[in-house]
Protein backbone atom coordinates (compact mmCIF):
# COMPACT_ATOMS: atom_id res chain seq x y z
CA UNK A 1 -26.62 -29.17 -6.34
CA UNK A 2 -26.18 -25.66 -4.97
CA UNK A 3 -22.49 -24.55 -3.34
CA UNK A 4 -21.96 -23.26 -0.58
CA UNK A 5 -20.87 -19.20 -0.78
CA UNK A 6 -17.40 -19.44 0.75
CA UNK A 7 -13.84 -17.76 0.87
CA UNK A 8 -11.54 -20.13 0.64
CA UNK A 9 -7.93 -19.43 1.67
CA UNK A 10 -5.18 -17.57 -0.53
CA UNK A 11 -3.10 -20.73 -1.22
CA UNK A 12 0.86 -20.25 0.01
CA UNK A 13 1.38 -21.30 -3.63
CA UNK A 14 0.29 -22.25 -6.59
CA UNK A 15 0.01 -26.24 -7.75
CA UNK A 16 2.56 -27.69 -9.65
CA UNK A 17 1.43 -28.70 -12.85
CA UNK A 18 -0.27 -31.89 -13.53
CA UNK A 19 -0.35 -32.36 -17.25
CA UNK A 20 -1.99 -35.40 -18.05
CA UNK A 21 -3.41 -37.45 -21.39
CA UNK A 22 -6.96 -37.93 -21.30
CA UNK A 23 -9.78 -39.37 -23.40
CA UNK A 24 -10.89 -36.88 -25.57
CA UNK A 25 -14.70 -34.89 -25.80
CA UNK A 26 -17.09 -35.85 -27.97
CA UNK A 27 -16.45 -34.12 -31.09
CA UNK A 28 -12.71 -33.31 -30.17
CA UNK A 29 -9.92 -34.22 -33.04
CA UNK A 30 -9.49 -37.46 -31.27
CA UNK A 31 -6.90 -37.27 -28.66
CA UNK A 32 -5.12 -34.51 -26.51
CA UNK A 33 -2.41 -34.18 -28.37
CA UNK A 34 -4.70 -33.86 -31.83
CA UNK A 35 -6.58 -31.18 -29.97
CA UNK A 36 -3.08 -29.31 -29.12
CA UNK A 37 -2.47 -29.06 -32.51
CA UNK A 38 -5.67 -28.44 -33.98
CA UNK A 39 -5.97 -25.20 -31.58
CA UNK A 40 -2.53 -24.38 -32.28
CA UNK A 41 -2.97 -20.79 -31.09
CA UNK A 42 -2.55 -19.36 -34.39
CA UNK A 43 -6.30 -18.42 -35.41
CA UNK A 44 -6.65 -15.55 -32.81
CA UNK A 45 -3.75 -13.79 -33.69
CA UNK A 46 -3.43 -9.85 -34.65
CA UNK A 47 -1.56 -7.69 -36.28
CA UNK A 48 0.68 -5.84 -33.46
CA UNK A 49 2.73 -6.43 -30.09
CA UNK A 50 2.53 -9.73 -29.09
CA UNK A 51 0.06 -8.64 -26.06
CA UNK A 52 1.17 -11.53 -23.79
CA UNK A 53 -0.67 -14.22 -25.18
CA UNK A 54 -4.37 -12.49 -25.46
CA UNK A 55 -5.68 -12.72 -28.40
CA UNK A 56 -8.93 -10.65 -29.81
CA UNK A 57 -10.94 -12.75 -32.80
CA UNK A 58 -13.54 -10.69 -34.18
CA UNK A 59 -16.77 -10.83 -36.03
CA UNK A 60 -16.31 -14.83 -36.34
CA UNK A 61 -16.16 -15.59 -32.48
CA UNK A 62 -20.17 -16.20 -32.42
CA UNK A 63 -19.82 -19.32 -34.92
CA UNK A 64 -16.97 -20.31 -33.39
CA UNK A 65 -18.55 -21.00 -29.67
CA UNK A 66 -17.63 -25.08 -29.64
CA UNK A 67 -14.34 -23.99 -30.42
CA UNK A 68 -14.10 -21.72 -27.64
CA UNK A 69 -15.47 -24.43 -25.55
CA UNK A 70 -13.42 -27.10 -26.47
CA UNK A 71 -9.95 -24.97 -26.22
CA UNK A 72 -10.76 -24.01 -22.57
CA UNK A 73 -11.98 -27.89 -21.88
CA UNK A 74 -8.68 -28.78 -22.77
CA UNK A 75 -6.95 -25.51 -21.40
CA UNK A 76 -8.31 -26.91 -17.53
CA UNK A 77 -7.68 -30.12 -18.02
CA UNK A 78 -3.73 -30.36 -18.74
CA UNK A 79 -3.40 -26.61 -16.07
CA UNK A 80 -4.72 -28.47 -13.61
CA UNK A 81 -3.98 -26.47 -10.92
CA UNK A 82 -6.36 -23.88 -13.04
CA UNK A 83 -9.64 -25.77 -12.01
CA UNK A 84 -8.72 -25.47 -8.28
CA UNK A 85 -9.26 -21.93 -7.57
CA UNK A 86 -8.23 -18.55 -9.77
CA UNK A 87 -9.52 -15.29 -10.85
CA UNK A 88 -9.15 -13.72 -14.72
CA UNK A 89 -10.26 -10.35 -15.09
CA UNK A 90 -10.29 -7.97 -18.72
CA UNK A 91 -10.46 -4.31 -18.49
CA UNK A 92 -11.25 -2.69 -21.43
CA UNK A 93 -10.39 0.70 -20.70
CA UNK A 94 -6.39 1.54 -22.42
CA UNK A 95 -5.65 1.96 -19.06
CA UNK A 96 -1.64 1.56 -17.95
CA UNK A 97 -0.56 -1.04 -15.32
CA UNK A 98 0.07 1.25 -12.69
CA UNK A 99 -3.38 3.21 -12.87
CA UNK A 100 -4.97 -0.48 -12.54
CA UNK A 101 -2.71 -0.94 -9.66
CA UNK A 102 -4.07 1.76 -7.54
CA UNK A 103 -7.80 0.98 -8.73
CA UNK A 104 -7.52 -2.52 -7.25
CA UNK A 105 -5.04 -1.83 -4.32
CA UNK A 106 -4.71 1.63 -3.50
CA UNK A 107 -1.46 2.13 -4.24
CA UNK A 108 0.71 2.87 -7.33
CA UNK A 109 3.34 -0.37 -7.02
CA UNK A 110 4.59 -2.80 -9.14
CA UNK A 111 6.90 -5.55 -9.19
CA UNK A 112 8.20 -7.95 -11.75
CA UNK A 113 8.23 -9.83 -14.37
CA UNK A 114 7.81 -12.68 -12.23
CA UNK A 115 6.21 -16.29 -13.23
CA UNK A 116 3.15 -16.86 -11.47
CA UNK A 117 4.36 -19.84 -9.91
CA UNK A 118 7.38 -17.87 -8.28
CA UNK A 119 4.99 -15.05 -6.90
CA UNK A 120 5.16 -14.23 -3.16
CA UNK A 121 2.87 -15.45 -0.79
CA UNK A 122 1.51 -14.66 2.90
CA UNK A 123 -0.99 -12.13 4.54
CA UNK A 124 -1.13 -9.84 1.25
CA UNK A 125 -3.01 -10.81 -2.16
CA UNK A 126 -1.17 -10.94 -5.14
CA UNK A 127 -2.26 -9.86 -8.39
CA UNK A 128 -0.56 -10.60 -12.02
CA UNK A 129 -1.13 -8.00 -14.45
CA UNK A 130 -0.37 -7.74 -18.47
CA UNK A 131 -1.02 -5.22 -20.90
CA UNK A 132 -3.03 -6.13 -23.97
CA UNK A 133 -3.73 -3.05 -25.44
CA UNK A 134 -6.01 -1.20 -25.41
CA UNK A 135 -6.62 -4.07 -22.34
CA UNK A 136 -5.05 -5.00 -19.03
CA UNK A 137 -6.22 -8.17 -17.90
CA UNK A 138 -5.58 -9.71 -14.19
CA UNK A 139 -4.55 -13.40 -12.99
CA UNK A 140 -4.67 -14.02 -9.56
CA UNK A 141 -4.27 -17.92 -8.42
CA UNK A 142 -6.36 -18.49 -5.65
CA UNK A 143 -7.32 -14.69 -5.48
CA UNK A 144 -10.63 -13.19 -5.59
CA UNK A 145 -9.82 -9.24 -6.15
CA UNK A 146 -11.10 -9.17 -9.63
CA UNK A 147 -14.66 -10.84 -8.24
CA UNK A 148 -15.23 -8.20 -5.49
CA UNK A 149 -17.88 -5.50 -6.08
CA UNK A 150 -16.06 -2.09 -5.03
CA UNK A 151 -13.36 -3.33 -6.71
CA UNK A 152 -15.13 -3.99 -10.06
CA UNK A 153 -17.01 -0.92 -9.95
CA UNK A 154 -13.43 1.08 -9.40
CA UNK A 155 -11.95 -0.85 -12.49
CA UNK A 156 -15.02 0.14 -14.68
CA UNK A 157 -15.01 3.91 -14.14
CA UNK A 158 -14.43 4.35 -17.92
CA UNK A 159 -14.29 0.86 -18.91
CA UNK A 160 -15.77 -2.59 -19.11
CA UNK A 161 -14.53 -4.86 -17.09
CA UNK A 162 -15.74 -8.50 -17.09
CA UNK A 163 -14.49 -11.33 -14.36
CA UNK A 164 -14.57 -15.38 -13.89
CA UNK A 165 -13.82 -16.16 -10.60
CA UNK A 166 -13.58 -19.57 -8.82
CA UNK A 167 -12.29 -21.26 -5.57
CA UNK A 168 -12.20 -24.76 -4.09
CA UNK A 169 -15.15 -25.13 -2.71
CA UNK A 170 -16.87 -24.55 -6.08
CA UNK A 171 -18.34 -21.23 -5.46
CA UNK A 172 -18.33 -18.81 -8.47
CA UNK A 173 -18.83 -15.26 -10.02
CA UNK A 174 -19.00 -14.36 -13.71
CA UNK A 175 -19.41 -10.36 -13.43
CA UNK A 176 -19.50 -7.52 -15.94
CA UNK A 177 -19.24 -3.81 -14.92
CA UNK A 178 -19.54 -0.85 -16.60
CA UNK A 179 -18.82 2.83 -16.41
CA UNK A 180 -18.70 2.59 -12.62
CA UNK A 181 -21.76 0.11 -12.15
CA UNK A 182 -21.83 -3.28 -11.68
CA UNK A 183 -24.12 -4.63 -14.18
CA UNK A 184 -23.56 -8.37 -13.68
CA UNK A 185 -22.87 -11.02 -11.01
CA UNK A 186 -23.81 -14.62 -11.24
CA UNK A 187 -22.89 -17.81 -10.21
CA UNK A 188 -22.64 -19.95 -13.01
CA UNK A 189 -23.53 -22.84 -11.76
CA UNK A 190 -27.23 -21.60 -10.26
CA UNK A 191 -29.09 -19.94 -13.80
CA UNK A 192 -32.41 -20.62 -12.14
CA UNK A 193 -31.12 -18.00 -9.85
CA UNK A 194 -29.95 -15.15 -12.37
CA UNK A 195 -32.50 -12.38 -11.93
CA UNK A 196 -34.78 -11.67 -15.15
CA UNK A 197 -33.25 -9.68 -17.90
CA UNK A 198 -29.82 -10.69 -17.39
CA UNK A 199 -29.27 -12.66 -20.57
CA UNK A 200 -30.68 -9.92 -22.82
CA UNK A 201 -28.17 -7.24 -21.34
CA UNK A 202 -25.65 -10.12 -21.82
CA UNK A 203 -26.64 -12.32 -24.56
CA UNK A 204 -23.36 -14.09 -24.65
CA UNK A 205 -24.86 -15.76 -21.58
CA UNK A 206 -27.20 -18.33 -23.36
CA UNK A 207 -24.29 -19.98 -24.06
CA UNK A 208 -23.91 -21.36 -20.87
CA UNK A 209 -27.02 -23.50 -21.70
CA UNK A 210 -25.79 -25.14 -24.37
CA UNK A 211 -23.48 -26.66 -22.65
CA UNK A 212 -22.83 -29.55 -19.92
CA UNK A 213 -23.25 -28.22 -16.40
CA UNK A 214 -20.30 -30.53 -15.53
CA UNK A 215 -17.99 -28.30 -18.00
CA UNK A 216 -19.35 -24.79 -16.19
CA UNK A 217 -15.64 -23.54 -15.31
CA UNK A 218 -14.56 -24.01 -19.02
CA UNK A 219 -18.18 -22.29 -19.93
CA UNK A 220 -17.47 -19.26 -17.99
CA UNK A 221 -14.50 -18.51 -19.36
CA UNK A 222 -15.65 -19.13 -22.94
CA UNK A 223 -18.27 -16.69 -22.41
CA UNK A 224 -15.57 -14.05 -21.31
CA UNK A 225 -13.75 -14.57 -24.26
CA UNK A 226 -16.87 -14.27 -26.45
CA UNK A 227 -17.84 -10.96 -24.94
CA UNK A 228 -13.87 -9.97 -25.31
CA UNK A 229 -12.10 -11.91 -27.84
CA UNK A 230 -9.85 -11.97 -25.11
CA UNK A 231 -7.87 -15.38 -24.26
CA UNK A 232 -6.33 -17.07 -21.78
CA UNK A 233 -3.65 -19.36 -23.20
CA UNK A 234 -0.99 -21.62 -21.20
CA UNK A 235 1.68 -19.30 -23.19
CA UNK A 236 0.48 -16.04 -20.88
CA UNK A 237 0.40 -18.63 -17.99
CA UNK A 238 4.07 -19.69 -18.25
CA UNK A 239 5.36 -16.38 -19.20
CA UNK A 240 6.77 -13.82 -16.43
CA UNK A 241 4.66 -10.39 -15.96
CA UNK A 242 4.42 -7.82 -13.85
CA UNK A 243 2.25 -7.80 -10.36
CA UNK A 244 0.97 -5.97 -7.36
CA UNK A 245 -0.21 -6.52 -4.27
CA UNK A 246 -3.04 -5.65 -2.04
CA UNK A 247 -3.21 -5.76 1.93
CA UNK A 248 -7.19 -6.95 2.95
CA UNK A 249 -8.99 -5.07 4.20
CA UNK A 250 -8.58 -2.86 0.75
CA UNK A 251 -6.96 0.56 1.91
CA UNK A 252 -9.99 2.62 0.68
CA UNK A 253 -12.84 0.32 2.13
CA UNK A 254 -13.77 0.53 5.67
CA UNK A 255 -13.92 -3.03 5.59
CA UNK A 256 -14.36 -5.35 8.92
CA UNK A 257 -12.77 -8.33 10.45
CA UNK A 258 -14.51 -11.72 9.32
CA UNK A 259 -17.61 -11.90 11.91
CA UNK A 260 -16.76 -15.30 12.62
CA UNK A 261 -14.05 -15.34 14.22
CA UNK A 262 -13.97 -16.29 18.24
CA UNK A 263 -14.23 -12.86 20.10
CA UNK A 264 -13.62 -14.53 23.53
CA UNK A 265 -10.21 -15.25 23.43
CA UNK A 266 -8.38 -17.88 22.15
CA UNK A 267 -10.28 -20.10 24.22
CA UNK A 268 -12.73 -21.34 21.75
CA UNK A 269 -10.47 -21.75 18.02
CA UNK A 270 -8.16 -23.82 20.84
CA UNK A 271 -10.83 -25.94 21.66
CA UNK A 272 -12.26 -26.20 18.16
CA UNK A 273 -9.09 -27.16 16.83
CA UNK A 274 -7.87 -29.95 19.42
CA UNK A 275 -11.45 -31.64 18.39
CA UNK A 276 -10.62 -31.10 14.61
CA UNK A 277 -7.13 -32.85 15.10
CA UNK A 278 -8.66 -35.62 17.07
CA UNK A 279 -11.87 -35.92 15.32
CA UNK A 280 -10.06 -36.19 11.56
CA UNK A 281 -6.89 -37.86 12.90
CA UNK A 282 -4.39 -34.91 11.83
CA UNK A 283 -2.08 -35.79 15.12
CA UNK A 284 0.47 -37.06 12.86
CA UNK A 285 0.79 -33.46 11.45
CA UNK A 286 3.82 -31.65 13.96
CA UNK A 287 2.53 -27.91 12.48
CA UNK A 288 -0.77 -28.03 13.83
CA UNK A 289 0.98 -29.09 17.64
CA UNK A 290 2.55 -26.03 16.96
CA UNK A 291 -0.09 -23.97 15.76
CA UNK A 292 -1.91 -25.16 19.02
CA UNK A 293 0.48 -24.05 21.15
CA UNK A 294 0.36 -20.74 19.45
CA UNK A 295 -2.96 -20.34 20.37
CA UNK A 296 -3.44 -21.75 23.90
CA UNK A 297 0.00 -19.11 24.44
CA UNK A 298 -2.54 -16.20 23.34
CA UNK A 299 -1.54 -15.46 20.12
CA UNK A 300 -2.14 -16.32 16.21
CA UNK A 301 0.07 -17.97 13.85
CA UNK A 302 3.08 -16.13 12.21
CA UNK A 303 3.35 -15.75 8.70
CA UNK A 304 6.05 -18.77 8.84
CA UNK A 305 3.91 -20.96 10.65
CA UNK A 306 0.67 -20.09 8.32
CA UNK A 307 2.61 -21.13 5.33
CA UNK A 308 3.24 -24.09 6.61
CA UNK A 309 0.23 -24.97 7.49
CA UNK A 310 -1.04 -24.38 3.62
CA UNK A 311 1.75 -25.76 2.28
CA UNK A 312 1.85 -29.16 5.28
CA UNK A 313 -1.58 -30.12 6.06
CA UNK A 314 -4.45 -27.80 3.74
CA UNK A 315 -2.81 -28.43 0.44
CA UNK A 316 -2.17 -31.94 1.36
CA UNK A 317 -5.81 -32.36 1.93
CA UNK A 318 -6.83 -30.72 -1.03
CA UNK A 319 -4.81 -32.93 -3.40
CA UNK A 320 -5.83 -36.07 -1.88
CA UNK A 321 -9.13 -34.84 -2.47
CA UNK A 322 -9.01 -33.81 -5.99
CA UNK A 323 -7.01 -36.96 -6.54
CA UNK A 324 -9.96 -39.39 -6.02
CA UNK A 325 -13.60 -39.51 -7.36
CA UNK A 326 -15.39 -40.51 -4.68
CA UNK A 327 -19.61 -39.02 -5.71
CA UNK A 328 -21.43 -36.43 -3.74
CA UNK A 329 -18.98 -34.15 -1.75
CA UNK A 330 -20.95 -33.93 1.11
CA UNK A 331 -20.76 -37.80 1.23
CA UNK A 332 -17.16 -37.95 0.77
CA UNK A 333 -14.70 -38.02 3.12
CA UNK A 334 -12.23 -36.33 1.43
CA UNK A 335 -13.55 -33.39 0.71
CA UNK A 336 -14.99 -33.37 4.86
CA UNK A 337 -11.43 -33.80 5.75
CA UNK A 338 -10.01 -30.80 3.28
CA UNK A 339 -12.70 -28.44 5.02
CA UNK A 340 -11.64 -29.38 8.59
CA UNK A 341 -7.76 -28.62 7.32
CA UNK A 342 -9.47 -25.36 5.74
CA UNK A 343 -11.30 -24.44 9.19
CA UNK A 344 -8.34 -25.53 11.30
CA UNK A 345 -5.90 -23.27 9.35
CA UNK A 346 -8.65 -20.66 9.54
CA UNK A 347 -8.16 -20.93 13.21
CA UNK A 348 -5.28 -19.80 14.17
CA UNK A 349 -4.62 -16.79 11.47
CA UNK A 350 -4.75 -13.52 12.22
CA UNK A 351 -8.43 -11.51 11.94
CA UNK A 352 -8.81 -9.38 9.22
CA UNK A 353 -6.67 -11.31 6.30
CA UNK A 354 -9.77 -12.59 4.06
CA UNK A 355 -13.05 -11.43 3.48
CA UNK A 356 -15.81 -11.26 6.19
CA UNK A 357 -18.35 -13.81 5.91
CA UNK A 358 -16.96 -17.11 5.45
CA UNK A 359 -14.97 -18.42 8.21
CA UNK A 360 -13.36 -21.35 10.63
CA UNK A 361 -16.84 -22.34 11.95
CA UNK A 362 -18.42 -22.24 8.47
CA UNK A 363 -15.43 -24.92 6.95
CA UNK A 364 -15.76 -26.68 10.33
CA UNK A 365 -19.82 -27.24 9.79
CA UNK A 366 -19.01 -28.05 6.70
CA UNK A 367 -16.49 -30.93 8.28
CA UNK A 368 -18.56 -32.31 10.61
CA UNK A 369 -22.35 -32.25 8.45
CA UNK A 370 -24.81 -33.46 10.84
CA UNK A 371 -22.42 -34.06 13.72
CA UNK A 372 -22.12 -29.96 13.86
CA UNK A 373 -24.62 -30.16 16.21
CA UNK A 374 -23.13 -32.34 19.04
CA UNK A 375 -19.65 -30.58 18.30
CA UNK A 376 -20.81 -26.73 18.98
CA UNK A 377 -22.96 -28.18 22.39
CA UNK A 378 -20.01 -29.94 23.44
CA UNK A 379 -18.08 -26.99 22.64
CA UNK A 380 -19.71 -24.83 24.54
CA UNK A 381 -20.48 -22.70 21.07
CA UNK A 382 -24.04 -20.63 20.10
């Protein structure tokens, strides 16, 4: 089944972990714990700095693909929290932390060390960088900057720069860029989409057909690390590192406002929103009385009250969702109540935070499936 192309909120924080023992793959070394120690880490390393956990393999990484695999299976499945949304980006390019800095935001700042789970949160995106030389590679959890075209293309002026990106919704980009160009963006989870040619300019792609569509996230980043021989380990993950931050719009695009968000007043994300709290019985939630009241006053959330609604009612729904297995999403009323949380939140924050093109009445359509309809004419919306 397709996804729907979304922008899913930048979360007010990251999950905690949920490290778990599961039944192991087929082929695994029997358990999780036997798979800990038979990818112990130690095979990638190089002579050097410790470069924060990356390691580059070498001539051997081709015969070593169900390896790869098998490392990141396991990587996603005791990070939990990884598999939710996240962005990993390599640029090969010696460039220094700073000079990355003002590629992706504009502006020559950083901050840190700081663990990833201590980062700040609120209108601004926030980007973890490390320096692998001759790479810097990015980690942004729930972020997106890595994934977006200009941004790619600024990063590859004299490098290569390649990028998994996912959010909660499921939608996806695996990109490459070169020397200024963006060679490469798919969603991994559509190949009968890829345009023709793309998988002999990127041959490490045929990977992702050998293996199970249901392991795609773990597949993408595999096929990043084949093309790189750069890894992502729980070591980097857990260690402090330097960041930045970026203010959306970007500083050097003339970006826009989302389109669709109400432009009559707060009339209409009011009304939306007392049907979402009615309609998916969220009444027992105090923040979103007061993010009502903050919008029938004229005027959108604060940052205080925005983080609470991530951290109170959309992260609530999101757990409860990825805590049961319930079949098709669409079918699932889980996953309808996380997107009315999503649209609801989307609501009442102020234009211009995330990208333009997904927005409250996109995660609200998504809510209500074929009652949209009746909603928007009783709504009074187009």
């Amino acid at each position: 089944m397709g996804h729907v192309h979304a922008t899913t909120p930048h979360p007010a924080g990251v999950p905690v972990h949920a490290v778990a023992a599961t039944p192991p793959h087929p082929g695994s070394a029997g358990s999780a714990q036997a798979r800990k120690n038979k990818y112990n880490f130690s095979a990638y390393v190089i002579d050097g700095p410790e470069n924060q956990h990356f390691r580059r393999a070498g001539s051997k990484m081709t015969t070593r693909w169900p390896e790869i695999l098998e490392y990141y299976r396991m990587l996603l499945d005791e990070e939990k929290w990884l598999s939710s949304a996240m962005c990993w980006t390599a640029v090969e390019g010696g460039q220094s932390l700073t000079e990355i800095a003002v590629r992706v935001s504009g502006r020559p700042e950083l901050e840190g060390p700081r663990d990833i789970h201590e980062l700040p949160h609120g209108e601004k995106l926030t980007v973890s960088a490390g320096l692998v030389p001759p790479a810097v590679v990015l980690f942004e959890a729930g972020g997106f900057l890595g994934s977006h075209p200009p941004v790619l293309k600024r990063l590859s002026t004299d490098s290569d720069v390649y990028s998994v990106f996912w959010d909660i919704d499921g939608n996806n980009y695996l990109s490459r860029a070169s020397q200024g160009r963006l060679l490469t963006r798919l969603d991994v989870t559509e190949p009968e989409e890829w345009p023709d040619g793309c998988e002999e300019a990127w041959p490490e792609l045929r990977r992702l057909h050998q293996a199970d569509e249901d392991d795609w996230q773990a597949t993408a980043l595999a096929v990043v690390e084949l093309s790189t021989g750069r890894r992502l380990t729980r070591e980097w993950l857990r260690k402090p590192h330097h960041f930045f931050q970026a203010t959306w719009p970007l500083t050097y695009e003339n970006a826009t406002p989302p389109p669709s968000r109400a432009t009559g007043g707060f009339g209409t994300p009011a009304g939306l929103m007392e049907s979402v709290i009615a309609d998916f019985e969220f009444g027992d939630f105090l923040v979103v009385h007061e993010a009502l009241a903050s919008l029938r006053a004229g005027s959108y959330a604060s940052e205080e009250l925005m983080m609470r609604i991530r951290l109170e009612l959309v992260q609530v729904m999101t757990a409860d969702f990825y805590a049961h297995d319930e079949g098709e999403m669409e079918d699932n009323p889980r996953w309808r109540r996380m997107q009315a949380a999503l649209a609801l939140s989307m609501a009442v924050e102020e234009p211009g935070i995330r990208p333009p093109g997904f927005g409250v009445f996109n995660h609200a359509e998504l809510a209500y499936g074929d009652q949209w309809a009746q909603v928007k004419e009783r709504l009074g919306l187009p």
